[in-house]
PDB file of N, CA and C in Angstrom:
ATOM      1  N   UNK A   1      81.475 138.475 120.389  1.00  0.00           N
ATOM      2  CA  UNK A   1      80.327 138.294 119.528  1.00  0.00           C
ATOM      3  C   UNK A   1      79.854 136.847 119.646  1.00  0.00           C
ATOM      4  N   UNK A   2      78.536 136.714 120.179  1.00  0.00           N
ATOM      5  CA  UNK A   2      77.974 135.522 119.564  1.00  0.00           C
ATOM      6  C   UNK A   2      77.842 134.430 118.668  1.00  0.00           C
ATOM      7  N   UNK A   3      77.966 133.587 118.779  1.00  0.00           N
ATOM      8  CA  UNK A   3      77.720 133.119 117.255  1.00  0.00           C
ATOM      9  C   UNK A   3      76.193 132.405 117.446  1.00  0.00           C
ATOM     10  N   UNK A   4      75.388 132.504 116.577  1.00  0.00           N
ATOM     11  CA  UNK A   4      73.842 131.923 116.756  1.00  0.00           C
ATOM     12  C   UNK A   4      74.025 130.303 116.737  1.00  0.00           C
ATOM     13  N   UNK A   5      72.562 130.361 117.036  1.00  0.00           N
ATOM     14  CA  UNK A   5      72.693 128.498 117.401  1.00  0.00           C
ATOM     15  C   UNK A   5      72.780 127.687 115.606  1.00  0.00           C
ATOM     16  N   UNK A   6      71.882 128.733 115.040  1.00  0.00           N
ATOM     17  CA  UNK A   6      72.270 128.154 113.441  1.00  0.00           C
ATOM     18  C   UNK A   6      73.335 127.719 113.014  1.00  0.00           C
ATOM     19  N   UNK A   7      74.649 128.976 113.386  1.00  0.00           N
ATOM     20  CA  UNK A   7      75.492 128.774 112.483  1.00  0.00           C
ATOM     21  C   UNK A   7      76.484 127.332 113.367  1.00  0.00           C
ATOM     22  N   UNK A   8      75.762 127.399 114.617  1.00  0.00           N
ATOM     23  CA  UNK A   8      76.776 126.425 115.553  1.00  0.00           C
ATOM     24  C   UNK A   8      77.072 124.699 115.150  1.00  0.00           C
ATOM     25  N   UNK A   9      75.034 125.052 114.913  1.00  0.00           N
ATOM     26  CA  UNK A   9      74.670 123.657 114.575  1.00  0.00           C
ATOM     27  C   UNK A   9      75.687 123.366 112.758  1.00  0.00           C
ATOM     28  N   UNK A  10      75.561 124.143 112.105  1.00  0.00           N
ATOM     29  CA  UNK A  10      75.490 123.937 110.749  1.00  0.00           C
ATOM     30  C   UNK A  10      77.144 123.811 110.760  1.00  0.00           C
ATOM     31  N   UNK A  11      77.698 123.920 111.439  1.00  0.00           N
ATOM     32  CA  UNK A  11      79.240 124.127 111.557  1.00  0.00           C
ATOM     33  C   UNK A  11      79.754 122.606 112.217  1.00  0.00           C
ATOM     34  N   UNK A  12      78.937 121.955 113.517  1.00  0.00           N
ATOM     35  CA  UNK A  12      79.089 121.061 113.362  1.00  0.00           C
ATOM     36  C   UNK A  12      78.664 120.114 112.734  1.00  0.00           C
ATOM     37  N   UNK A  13      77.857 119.823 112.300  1.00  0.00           N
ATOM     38  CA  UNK A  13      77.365 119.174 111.056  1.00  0.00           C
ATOM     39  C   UNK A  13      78.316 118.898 109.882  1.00  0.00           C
ATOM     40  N   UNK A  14      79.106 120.189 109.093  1.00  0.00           N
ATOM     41  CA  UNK A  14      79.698 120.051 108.565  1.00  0.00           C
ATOM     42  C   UNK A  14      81.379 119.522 109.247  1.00  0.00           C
ATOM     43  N   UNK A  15      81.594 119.661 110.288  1.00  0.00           N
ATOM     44  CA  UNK A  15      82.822 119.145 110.653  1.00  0.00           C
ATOM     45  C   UNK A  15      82.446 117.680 110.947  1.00  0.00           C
ATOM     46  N   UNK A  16      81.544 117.180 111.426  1.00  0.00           N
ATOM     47  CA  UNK A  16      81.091 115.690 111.521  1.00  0.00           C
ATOM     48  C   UNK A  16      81.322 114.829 109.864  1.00  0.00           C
ATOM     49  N   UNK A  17      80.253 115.376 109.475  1.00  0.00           N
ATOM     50  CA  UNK A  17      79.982 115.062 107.454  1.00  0.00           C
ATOM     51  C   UNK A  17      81.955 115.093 107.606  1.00  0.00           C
ATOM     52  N   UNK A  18      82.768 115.757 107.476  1.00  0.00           N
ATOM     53  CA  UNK A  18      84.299 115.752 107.139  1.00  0.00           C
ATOM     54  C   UNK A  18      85.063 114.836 107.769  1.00  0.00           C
ATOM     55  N   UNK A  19      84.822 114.721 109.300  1.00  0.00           N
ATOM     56  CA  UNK A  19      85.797 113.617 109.910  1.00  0.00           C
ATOM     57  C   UNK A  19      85.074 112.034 109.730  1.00  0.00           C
ATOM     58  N   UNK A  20      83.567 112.240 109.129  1.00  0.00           N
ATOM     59  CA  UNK A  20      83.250 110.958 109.647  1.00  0.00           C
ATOM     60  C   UNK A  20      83.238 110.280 107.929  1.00  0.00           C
ATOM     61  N   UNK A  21      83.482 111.217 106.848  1.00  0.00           N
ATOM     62  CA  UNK A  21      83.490 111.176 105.621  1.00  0.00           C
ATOM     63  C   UNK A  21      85.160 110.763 105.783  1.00  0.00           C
ATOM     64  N   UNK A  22      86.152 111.256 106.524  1.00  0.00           N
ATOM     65  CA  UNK A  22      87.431 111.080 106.022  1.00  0.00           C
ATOM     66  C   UNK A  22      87.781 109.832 106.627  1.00  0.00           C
ATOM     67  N   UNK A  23      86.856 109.426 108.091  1.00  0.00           N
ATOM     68  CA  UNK A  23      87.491 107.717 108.259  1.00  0.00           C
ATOM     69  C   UNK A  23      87.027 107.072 107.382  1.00  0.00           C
ATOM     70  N   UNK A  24      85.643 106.947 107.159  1.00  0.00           N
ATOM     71  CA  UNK A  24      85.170 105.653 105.838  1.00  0.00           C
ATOM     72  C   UNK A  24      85.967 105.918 104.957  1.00  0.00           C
ATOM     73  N   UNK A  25      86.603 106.851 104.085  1.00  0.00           N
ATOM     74  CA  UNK A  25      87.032 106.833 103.098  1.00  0.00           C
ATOM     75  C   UNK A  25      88.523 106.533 103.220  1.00  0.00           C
ATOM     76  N   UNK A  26      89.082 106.463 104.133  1.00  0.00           N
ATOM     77  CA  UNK A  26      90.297 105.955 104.587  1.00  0.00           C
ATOM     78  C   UNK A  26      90.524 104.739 105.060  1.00  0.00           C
ATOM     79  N   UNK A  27      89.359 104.326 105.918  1.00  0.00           N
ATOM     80  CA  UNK A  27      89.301 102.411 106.008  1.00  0.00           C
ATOM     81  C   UNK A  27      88.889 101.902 104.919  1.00  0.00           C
ATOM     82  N   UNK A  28      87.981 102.250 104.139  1.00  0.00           N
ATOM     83  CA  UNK A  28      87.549 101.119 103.059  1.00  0.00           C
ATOM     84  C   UNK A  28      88.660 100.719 102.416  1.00  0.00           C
ATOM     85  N   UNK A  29      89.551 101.502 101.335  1.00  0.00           N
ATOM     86  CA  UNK A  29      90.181 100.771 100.596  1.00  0.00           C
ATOM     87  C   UNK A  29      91.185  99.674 101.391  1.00  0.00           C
ATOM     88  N   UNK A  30      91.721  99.012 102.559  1.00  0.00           N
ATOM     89  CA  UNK A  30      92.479  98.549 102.896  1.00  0.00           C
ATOM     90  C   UNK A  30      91.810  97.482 103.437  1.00  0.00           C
ATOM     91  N   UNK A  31      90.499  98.014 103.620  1.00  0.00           N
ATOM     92  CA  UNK A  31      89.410  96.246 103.831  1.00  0.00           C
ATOM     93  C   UNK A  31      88.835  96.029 102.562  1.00  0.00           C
ATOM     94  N   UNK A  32      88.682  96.520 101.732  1.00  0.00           N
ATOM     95  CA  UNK A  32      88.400  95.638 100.415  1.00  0.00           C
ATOM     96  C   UNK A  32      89.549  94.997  99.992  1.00  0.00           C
ATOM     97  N   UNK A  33      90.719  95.330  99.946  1.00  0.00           N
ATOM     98  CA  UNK A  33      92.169  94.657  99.240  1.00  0.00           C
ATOM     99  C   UNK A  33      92.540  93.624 100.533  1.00  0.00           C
ATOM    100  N   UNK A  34      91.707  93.753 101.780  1.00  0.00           N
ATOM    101  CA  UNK A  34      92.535  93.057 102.669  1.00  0.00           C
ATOM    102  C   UNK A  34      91.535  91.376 102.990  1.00  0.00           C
ATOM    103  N   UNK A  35      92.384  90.178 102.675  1.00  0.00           N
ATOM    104  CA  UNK A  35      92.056  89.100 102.557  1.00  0.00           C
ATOM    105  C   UNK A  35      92.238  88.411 104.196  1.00  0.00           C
ATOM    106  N   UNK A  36      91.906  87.286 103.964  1.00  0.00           N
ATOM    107  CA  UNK A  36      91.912  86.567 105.671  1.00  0.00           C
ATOM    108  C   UNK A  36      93.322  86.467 106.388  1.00  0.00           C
ATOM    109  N   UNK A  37      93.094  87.444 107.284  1.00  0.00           N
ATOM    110  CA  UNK A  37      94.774  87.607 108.447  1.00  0.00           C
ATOM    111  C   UNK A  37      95.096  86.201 108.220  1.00  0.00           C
ATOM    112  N   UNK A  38      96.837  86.235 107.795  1.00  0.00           N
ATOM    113  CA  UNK A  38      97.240  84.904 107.974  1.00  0.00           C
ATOM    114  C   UNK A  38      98.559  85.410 109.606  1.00  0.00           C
ATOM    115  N   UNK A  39      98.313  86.561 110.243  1.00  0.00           N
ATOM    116  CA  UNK A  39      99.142  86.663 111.418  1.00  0.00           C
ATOM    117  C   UNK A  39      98.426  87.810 111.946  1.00  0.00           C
ATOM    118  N   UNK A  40      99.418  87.549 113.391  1.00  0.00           N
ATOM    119  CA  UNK A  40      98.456  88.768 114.231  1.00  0.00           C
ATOM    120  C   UNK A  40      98.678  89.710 114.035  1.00  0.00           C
ATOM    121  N   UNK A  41      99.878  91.061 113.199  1.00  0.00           N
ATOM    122  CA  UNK A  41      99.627  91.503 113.015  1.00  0.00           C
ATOM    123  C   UNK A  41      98.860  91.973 111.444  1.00  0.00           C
ATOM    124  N   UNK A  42      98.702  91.024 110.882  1.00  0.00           N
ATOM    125  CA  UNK A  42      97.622  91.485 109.699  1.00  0.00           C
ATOM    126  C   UNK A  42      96.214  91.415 110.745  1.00  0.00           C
ATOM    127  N   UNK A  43      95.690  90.800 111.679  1.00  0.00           N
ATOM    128  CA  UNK A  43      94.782  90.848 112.218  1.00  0.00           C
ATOM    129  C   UNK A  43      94.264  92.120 112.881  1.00  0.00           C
ATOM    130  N   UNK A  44      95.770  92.653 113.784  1.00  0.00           N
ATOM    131  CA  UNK A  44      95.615  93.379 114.520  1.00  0.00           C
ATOM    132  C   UNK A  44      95.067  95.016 113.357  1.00  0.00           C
ATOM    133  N   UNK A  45      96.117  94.769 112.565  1.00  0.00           N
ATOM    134  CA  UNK A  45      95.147  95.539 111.389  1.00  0.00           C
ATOM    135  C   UNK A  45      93.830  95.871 110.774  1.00  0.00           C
ATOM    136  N   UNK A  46      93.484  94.612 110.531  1.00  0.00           N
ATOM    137  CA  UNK A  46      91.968  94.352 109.842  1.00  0.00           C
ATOM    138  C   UNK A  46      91.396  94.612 111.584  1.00  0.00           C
ATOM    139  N   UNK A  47      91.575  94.863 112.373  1.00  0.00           N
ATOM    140  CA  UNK A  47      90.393  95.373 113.264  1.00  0.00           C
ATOM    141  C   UNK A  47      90.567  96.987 113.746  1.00  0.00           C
ATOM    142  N   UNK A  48      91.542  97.292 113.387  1.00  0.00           N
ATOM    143  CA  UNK A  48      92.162  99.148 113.561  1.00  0.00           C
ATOM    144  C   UNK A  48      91.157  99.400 112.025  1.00  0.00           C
ATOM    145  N   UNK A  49      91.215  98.755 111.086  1.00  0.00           N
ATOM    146  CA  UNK A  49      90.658  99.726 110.238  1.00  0.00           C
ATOM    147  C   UNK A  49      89.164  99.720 110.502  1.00  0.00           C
ATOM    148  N   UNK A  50      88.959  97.940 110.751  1.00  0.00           N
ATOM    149  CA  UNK A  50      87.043  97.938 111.185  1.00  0.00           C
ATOM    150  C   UNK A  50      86.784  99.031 112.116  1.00  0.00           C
ATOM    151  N   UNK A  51      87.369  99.234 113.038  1.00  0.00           N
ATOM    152  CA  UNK A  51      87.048 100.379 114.310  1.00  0.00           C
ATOM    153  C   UNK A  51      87.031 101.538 113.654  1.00  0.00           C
ATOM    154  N   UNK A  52      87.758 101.848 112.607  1.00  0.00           N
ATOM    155  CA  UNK A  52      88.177 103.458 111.831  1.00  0.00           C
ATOM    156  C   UNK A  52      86.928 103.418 111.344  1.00  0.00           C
ATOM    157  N   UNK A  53      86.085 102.517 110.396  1.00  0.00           N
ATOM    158  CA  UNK A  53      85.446 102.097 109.723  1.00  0.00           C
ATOM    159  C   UNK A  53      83.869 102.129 110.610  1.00  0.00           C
ATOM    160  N   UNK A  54      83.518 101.845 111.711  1.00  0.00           N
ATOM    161  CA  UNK A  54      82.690 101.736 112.243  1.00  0.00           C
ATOM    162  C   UNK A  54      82.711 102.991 113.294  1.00  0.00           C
ATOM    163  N   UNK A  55      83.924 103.102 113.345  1.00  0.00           N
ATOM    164  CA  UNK A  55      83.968 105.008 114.181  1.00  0.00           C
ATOM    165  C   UNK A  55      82.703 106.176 113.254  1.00  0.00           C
ATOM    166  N   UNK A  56      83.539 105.988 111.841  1.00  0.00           N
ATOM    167  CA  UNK A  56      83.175 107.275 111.115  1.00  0.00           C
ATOM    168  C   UNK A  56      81.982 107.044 110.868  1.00  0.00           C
ATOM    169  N   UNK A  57      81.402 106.061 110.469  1.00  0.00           N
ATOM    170  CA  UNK A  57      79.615 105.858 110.439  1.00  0.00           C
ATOM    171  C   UNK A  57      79.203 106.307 111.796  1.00  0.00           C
ATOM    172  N   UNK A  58      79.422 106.035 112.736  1.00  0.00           N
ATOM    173  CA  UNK A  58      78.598 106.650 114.000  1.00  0.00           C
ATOM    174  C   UNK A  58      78.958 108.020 113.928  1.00  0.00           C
ATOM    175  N   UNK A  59      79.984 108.771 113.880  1.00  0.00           N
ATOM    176  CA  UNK A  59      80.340 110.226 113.566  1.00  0.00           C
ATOM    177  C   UNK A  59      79.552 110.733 112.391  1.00  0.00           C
ATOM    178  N   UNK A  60      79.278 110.204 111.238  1.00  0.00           N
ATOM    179  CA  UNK A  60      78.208 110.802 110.299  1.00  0.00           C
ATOM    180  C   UNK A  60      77.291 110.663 110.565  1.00  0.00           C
ATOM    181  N   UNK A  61      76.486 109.793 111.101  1.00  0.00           N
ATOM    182  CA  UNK A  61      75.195 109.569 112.067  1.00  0.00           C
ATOM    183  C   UNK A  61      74.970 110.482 112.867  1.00  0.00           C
ATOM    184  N   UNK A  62      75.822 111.057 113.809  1.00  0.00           N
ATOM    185  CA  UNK A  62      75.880 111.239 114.770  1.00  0.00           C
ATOM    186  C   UNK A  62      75.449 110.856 116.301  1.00  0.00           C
ATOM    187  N   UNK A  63      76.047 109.392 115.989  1.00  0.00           N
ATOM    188  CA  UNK A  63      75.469 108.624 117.408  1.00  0.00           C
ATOM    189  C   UNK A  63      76.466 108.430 118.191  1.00  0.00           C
ATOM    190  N   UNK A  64      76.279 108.589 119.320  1.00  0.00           N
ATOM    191  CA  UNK A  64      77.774 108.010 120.318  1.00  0.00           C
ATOM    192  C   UNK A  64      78.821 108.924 120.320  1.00  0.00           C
ATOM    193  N   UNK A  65      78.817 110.394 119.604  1.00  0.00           N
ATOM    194  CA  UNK A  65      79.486 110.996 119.470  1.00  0.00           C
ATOM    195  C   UNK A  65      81.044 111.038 119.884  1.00  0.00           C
ATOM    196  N   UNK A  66      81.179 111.200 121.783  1.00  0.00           N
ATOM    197  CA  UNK A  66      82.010 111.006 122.426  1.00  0.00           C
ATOM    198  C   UNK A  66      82.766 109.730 122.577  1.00  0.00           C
ATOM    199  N   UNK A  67      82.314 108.223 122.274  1.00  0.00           N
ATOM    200  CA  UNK A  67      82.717 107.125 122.034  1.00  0.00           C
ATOM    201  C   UNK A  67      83.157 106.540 121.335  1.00  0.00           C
ATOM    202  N   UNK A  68      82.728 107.342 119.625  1.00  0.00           N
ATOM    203  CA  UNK A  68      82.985 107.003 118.900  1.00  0.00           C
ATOM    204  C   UNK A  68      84.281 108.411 117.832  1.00  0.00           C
ATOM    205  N   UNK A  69      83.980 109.873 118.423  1.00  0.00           N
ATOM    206  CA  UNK A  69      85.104 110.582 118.234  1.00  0.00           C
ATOM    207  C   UNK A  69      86.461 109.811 119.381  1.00  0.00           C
ATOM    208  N   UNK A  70      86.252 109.537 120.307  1.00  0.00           N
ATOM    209  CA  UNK A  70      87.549 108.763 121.004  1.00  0.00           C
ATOM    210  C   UNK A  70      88.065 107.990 120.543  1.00  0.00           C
ATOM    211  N   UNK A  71      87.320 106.878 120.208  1.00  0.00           N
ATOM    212  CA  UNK A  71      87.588 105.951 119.127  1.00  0.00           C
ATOM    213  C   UNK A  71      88.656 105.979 117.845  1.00  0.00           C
ATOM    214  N   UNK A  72      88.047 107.118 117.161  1.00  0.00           N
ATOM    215  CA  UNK A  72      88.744 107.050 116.117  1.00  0.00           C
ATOM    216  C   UNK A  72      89.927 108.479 116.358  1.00  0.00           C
ATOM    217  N   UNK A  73      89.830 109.067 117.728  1.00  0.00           N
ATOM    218  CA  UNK A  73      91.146 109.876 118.118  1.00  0.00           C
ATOM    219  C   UNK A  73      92.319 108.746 118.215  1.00  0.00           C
ATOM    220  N   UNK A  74      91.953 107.731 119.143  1.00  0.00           N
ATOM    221  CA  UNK A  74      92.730 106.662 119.632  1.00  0.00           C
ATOM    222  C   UNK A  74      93.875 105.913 118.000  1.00  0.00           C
ATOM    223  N   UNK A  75      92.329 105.428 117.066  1.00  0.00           N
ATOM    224  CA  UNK A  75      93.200 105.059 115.841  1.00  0.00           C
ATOM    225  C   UNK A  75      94.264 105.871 115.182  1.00  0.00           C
ATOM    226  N   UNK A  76      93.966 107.083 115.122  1.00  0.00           N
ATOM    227  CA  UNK A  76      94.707 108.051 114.612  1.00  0.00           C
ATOM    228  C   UNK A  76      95.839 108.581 114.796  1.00  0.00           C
ATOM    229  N   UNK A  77      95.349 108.636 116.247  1.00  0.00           N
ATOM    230  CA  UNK A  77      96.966 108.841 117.229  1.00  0.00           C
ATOM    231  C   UNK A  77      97.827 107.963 117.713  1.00  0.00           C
ATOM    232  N   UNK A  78      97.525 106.940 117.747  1.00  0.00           N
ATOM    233  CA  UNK A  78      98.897 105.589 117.908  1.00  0.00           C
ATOM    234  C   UNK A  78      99.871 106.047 116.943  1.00  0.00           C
ATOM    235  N   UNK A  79      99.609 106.267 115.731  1.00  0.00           N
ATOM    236  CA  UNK A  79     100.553 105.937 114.583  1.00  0.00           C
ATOM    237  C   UNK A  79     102.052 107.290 115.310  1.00  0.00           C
ATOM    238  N   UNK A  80     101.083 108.307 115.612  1.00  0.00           N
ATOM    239  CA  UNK A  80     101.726 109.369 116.011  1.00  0.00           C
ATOM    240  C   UNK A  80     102.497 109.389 117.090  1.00  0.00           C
ATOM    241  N   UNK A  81     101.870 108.598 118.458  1.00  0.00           N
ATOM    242  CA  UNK A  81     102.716 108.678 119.336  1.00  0.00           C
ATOM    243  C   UNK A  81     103.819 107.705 119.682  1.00  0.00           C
ATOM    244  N   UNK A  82     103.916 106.354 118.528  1.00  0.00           N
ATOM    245  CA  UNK A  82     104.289 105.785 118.538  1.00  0.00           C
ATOM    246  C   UNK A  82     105.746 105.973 117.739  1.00  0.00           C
ATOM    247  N   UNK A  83     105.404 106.938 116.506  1.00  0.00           N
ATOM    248  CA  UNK A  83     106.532 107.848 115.792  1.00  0.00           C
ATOM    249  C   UNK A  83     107.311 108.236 117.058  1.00  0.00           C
ATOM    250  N   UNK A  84     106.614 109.345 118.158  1.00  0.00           N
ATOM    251  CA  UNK A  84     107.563 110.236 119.097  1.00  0.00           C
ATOM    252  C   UNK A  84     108.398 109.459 119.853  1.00  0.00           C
ATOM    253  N   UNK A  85     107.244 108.187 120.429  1.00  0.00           N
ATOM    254  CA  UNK A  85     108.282 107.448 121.144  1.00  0.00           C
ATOM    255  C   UNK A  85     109.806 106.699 120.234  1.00  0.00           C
ATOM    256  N   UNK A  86     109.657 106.711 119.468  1.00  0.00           N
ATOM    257  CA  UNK A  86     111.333 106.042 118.682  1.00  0.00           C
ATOM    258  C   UNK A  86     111.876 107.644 118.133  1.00  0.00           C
ATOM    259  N   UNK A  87     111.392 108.618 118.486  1.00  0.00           N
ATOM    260  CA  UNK A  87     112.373 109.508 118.429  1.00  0.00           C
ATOM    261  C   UNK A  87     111.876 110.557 117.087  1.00  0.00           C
ATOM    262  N   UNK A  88     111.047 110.383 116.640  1.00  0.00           N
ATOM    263  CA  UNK A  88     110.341 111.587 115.679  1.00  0.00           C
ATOM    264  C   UNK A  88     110.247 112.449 115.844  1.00  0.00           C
ATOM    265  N   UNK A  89     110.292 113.632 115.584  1.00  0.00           N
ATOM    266  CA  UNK A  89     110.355 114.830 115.911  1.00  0.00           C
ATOM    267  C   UNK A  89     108.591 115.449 116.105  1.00  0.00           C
ATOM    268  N   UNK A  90     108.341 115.935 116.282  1.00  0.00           N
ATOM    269  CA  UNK A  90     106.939 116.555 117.088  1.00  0.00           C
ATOM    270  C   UNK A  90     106.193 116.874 115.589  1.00  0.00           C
ATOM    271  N   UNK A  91     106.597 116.921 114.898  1.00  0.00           N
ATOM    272  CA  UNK A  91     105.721 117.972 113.299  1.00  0.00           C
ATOM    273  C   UNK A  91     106.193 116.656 112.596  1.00  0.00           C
ATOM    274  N   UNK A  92     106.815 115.528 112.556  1.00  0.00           N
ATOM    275  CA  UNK A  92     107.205 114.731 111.467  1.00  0.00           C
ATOM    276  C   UNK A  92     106.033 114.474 110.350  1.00  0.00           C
ATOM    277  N   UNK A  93     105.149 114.044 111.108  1.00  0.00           N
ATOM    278  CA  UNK A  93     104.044 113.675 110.071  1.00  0.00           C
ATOM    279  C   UNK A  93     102.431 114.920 110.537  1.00  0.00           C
ATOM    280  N   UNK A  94     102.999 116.023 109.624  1.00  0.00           N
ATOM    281  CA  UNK A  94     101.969 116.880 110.136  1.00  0.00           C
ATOM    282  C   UNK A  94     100.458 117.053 109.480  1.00  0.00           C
ATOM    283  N   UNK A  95     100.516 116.234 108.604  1.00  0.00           N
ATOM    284  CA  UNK A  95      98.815 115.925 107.767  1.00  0.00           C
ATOM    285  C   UNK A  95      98.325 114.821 108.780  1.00  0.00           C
ATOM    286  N   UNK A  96      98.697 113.669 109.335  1.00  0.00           N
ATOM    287  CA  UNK A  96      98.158 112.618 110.266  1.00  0.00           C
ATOM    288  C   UNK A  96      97.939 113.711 111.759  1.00  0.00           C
ATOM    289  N   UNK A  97      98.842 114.856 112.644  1.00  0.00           N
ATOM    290  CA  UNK A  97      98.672 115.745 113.603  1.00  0.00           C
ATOM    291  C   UNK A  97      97.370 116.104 113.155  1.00  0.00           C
ATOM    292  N   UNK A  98      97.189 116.954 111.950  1.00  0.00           N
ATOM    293  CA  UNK A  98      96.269 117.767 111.706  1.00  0.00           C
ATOM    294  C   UNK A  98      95.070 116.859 111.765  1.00  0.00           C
ATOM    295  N   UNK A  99      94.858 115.534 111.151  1.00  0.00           N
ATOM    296  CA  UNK A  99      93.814 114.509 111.034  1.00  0.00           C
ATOM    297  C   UNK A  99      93.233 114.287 112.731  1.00  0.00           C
ATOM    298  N   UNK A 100      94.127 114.170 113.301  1.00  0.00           N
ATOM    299  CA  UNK A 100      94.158 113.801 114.880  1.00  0.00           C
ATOM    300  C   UNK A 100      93.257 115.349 115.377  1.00  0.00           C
ATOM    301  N   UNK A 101      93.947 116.390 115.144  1.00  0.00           N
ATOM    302  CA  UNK A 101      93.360 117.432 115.818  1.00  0.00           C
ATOM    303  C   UNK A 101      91.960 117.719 115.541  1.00  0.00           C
ATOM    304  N   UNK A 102      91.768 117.632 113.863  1.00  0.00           N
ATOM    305  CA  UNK A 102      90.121 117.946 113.711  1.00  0.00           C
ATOM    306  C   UNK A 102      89.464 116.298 114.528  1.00  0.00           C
ATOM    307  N   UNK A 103      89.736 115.647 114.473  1.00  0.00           N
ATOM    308  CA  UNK A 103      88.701 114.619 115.295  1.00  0.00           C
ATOM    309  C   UNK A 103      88.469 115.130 116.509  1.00  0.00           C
ATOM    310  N   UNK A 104      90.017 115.392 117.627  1.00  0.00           N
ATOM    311  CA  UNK A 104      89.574 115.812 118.608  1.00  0.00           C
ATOM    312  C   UNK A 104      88.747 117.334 118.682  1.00  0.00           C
ATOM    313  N   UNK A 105      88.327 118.387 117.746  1.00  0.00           N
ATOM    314  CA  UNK A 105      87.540 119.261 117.606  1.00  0.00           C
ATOM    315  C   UNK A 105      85.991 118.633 117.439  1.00  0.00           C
ATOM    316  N   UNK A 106      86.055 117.784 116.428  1.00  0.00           N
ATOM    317  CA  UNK A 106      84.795 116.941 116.286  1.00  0.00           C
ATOM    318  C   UNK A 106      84.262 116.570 117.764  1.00  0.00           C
ATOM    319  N   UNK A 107      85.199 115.879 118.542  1.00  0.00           N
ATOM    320  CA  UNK A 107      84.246 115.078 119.593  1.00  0.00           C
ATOM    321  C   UNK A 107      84.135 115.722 120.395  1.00  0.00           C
ATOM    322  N   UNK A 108      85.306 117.052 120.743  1.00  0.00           N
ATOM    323  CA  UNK A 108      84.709 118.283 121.968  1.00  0.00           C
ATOM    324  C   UNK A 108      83.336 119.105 121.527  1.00  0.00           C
ATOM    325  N   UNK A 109      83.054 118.967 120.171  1.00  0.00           N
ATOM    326  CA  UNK A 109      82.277 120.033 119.946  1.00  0.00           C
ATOM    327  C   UNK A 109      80.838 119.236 119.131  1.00  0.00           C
ATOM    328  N   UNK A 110      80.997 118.021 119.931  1.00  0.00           N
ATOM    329  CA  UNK A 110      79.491 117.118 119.815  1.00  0.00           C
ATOM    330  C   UNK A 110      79.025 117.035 118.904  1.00  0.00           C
ATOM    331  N   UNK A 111      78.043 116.480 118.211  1.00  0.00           N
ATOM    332  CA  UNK A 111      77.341 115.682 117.242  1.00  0.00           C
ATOM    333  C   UNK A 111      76.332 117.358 116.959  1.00  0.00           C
ATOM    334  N   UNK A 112      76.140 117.807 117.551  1.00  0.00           N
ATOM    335  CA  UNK A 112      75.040 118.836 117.174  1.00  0.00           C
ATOM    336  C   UNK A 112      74.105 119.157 117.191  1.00  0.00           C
ATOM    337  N   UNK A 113      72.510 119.592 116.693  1.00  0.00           N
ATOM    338  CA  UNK A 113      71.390 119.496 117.230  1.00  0.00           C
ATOM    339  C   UNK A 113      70.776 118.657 115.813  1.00  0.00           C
ATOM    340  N   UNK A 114      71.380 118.087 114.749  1.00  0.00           N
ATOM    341  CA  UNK A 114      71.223 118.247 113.549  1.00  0.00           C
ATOM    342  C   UNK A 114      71.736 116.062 113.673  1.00  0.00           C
ATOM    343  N   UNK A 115      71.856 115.766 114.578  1.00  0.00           N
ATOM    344  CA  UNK A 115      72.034 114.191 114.591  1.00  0.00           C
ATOM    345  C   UNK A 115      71.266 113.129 115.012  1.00  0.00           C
ATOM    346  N   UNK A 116      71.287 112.075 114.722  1.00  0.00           N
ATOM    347  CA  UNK A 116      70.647 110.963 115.192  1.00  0.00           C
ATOM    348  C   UNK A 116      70.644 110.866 117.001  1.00  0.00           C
ATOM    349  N   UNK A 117      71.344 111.044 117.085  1.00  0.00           N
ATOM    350  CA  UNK A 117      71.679 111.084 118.713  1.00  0.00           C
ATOM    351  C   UNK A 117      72.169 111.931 119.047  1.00  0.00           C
ATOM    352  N   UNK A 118      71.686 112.673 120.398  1.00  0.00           N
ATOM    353  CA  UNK A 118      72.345 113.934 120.966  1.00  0.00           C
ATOM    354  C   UNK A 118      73.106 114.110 122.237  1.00  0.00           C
ATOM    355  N   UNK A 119      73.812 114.890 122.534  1.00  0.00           N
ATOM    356  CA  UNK A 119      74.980 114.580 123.568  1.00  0.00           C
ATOM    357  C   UNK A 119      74.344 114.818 124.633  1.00  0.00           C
TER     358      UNK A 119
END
């Protein structure tokens, strides 16, 4: 069965609005509480969240789609593969997997006909 171009568009739309709603709302609070890096890794921080932060606005926009769903696949998934490599088990942290997977659904399945920019 088909699915029409309506429901295609309106489907991504709403998965965009969700991943690009769940990075802003996940970088902000840690750059408002977060004051001037006094080391590199507080630095290296305050620019993982700016990127999370400047990912999900282009994902609600829908500009850059593919550059900017990579983007914030990349932020998402360090934490994860960095768990496996010291020995985590594959499901350890399965709400951050699941976070990782809808992005990568987001950026295979493009910005939509319904965005600022189109793929």
């Amino acid at each position: 069965m088909a699915v029409s171009r309506l429901r295609s568009d309106g489907s991504l739309l709403l998965l965009r609005l969700a991943v690009g709603g769940m990075a802003l709302l996940g970088s902000l609070p840690p750059l408002l509480r977060a004051g001037v890096p006094a080391s590199l890794p507080q630095f290296g921080q305050l620019l993982l969240n700016l990127c999370e932060l400047l990912c999900g606005m282009l994902i609600l926009l829908g500009l850059w789609m593919p550059l900017a769903g990579g983007g914030l696949a990349v932020v998402l998934g360090w934490p994860l593969v960095r768990a496996w490599l010291h020995g985590a088990p594959l499901l350890a942290d399965p709400a951050g997997l699941f976070l990782w997977l809808v992005v990568v659904a987001a950026t295979l399945g493009g910005a939509g006909r319904w965005a600022l920019g189109r793929d």
